[in-house]
Protein backbone atom coordinates (compact mmCIF):
# COMPACT_ATOMS: atom_id res chain seq x y z
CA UNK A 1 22.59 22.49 -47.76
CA UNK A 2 18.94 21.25 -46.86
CA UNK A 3 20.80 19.48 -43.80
CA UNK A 4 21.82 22.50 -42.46
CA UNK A 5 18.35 24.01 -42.57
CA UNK A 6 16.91 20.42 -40.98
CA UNK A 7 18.61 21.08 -37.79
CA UNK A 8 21.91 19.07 -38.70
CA UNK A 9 19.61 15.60 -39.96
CA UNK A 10 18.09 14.23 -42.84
CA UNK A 11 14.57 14.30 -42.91
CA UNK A 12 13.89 15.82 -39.85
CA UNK A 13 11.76 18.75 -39.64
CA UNK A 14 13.32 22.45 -38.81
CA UNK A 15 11.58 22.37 -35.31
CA UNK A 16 11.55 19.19 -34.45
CA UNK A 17 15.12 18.77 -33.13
CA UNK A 18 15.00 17.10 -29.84
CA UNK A 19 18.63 17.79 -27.68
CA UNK A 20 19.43 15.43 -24.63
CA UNK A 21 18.67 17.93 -22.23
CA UNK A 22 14.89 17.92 -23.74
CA UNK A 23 15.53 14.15 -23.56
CA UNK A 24 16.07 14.26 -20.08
CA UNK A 25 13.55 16.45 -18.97
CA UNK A 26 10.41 14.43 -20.65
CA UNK A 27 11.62 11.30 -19.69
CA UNK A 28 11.91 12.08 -15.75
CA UNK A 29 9.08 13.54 -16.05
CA UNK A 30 7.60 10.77 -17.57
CA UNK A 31 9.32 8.35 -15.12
CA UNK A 32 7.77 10.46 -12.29
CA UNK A 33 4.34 10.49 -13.49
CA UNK A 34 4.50 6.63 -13.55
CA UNK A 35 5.81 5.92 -10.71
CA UNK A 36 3.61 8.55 -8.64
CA UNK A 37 0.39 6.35 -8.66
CA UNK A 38 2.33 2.94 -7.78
CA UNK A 39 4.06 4.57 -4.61
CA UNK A 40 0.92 6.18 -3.44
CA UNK A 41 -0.69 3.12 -3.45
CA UNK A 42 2.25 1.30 -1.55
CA UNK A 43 2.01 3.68 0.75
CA UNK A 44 -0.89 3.27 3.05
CA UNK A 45 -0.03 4.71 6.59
CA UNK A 46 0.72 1.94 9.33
CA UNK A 47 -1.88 3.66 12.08
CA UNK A 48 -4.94 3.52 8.98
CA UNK A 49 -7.17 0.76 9.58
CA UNK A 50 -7.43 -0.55 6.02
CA UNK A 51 -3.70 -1.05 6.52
CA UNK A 52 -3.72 -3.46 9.64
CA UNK A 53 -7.27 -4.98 8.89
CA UNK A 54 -6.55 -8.99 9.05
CA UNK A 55 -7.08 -11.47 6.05
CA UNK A 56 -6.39 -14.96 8.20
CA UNK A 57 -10.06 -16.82 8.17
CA UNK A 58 -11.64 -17.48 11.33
CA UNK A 59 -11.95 -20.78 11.13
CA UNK A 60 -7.77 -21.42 10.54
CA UNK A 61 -7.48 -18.67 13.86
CA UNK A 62 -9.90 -20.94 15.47
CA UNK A 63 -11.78 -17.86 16.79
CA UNK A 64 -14.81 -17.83 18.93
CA UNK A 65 -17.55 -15.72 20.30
CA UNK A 66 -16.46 -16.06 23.94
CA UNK A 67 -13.40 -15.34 26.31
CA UNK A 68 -10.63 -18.38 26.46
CA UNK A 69 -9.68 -18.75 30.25
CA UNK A 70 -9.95 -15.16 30.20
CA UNK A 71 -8.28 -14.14 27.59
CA UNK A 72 -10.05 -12.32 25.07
CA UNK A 73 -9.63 -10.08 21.81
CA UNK A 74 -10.04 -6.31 23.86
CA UNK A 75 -7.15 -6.99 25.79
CA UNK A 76 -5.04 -8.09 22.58
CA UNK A 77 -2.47 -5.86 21.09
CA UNK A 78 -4.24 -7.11 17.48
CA UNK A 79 -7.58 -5.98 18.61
CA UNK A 80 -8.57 -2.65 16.99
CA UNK A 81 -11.56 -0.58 18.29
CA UNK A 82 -14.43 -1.38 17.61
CA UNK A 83 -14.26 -4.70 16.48
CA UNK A 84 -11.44 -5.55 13.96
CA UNK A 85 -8.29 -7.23 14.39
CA UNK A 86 -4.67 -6.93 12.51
CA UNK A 87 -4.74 -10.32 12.18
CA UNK A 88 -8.49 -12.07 11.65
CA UNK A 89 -10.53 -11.41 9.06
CA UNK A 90 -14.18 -9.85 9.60
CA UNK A 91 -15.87 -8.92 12.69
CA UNK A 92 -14.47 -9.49 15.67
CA UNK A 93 -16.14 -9.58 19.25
CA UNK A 94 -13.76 -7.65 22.05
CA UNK A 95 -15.51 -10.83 24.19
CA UNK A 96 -14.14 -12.59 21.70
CA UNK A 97 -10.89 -15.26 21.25
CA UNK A 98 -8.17 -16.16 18.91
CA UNK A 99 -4.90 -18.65 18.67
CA UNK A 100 -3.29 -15.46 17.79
CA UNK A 101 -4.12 -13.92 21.28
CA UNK A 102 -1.72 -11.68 22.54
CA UNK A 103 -1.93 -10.01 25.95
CA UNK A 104 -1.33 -5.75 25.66
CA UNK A 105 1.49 -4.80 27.72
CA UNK A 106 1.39 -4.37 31.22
């Protein structure tokens, strides 16, 4: 008799019964709470800068200051205006000159 008035269980309370589809509910929900902050962060739009700014030191792109047989950084397709590239780290010069050079398109 006091199961019946426990929901069905011993020692549970009368409004504490939890059915699957509850179950279900809280833990997608959970699961999509979680989840919510780690895709947003994974998810930084190609075209942003702070997505394509470069991390490779200077010194291992052997860049310099000046133009290399007149090649230099504004007319690579890793130069971004003003003065970053996808691939170097830091400041770049668009007079400037990397082993990563690579002409834009013609």
């Amino acid at each position: 008799m006091n199961q019946r008035r426990n929901g069905g269980h011993r020692g549970s309370a009368p409004n504490q019964k939890l059915s699957r589809r509850k179950l279900l509910k809280v833990s997608l929900a959970g699961a999509i709470a979680a989840s919510t902050g780690v895709l947003a962060s994974c998810m930084t739009s190609p075209s942003s800068p702070a997505a394509r700014v470069g991390t490779t030191p200077k010194r291992e792109a052997r860049y310099q200051d000046s133009p290399n047989r007149g090649r230099r950084c504004g007319g690579c397709t890793h130069f971004m205006e003003p003065n970053a590239c996808e691939i170097v780290a830091g400041e770049i010069s668009p007079n400037g000159w990397c082993r990563f050079h690579q002409p834009k398109p013609a």
